[in-house]
Protein backbone atom coordinates (compact mmCIF):
# COMPACT_ATOMS: atom_id res chain seq x y z
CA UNK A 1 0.00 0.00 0.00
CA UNK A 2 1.42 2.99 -0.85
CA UNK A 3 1.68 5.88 1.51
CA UNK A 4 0.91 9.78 0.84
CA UNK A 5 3.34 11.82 1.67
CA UNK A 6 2.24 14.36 4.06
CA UNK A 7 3.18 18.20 3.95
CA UNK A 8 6.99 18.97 4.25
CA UNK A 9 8.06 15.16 2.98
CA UNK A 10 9.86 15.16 -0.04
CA UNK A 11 8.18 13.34 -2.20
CA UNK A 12 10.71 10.39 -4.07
CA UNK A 13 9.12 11.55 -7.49
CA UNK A 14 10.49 14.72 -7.26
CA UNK A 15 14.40 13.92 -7.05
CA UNK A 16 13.38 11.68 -10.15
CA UNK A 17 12.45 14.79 -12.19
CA UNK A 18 15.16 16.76 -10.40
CA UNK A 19 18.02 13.80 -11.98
CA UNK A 20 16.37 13.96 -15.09
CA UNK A 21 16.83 18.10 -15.67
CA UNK A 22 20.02 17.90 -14.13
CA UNK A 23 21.84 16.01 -16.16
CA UNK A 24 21.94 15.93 -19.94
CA UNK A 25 22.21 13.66 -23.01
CA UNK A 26 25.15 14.72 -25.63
CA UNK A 27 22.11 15.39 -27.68
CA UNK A 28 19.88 17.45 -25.51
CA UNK A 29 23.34 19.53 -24.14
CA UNK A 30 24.46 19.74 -28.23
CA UNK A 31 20.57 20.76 -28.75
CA UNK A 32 20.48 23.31 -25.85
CA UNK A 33 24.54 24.77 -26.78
CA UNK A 34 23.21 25.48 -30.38
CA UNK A 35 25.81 23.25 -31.70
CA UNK A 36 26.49 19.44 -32.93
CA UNK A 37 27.08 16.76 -31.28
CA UNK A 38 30.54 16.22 -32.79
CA UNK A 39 31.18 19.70 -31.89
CA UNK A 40 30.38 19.43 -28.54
CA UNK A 41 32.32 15.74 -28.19
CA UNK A 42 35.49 18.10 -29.52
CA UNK A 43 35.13 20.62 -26.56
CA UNK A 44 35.05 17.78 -24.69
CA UNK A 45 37.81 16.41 -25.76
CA UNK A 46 40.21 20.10 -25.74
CA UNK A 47 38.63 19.95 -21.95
CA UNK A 48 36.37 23.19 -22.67
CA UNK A 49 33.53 21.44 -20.89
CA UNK A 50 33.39 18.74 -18.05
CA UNK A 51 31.68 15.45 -19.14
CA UNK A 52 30.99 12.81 -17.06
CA UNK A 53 30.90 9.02 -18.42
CA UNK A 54 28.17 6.79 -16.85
CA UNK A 55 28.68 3.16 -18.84
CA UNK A 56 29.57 3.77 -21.76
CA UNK A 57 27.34 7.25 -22.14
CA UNK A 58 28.79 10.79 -21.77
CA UNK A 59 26.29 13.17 -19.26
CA UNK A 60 26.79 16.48 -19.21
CA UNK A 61 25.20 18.39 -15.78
CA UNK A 62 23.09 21.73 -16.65
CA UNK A 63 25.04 24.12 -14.57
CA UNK A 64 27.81 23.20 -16.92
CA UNK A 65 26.26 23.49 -20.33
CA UNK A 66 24.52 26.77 -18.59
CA UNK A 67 28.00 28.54 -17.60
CA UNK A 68 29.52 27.42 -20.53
CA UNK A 69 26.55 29.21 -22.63
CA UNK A 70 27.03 32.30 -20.73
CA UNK A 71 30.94 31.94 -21.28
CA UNK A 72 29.95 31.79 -25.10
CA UNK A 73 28.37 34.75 -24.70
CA UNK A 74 25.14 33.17 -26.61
């Protein structure tokens, strides 16, 4: 049975959404950079943006891609 979580609980479902808008695809952090993927897999690569590998996957966290935007002056 499952329980409802009262006022001031966090609610599990909410650090779900909070993982998945934290960190990003190459394609979503390509699609939200304004640039390719290949691009983006070269600044990775010169070390212009952290990337994280989980498997075989790169991830790439939002407060990166978003200082990295502002850097690019976009």
């Amino acid at each position: 049975m499952l329980k409802k979580p009262s006022e001031g609980s966090e609610d599990p479902l909410f650090f779900g959404n909070r993982i998945e808008h934290e960190w990003l695809s190459t394609e979503e952090a390509a699609r939200f950079l304004s640039i390719s993927t290949n691009a983006l897999r070269i600044m990775v690569h010169r070390d212009q943006i952290k990337a994280y590998k989980l498997g075989r996957r790169l991830r790439f966290k939002m407060h990166d891609c978003r200082a990295l935007f502002i850097k690019k002056g976009a």
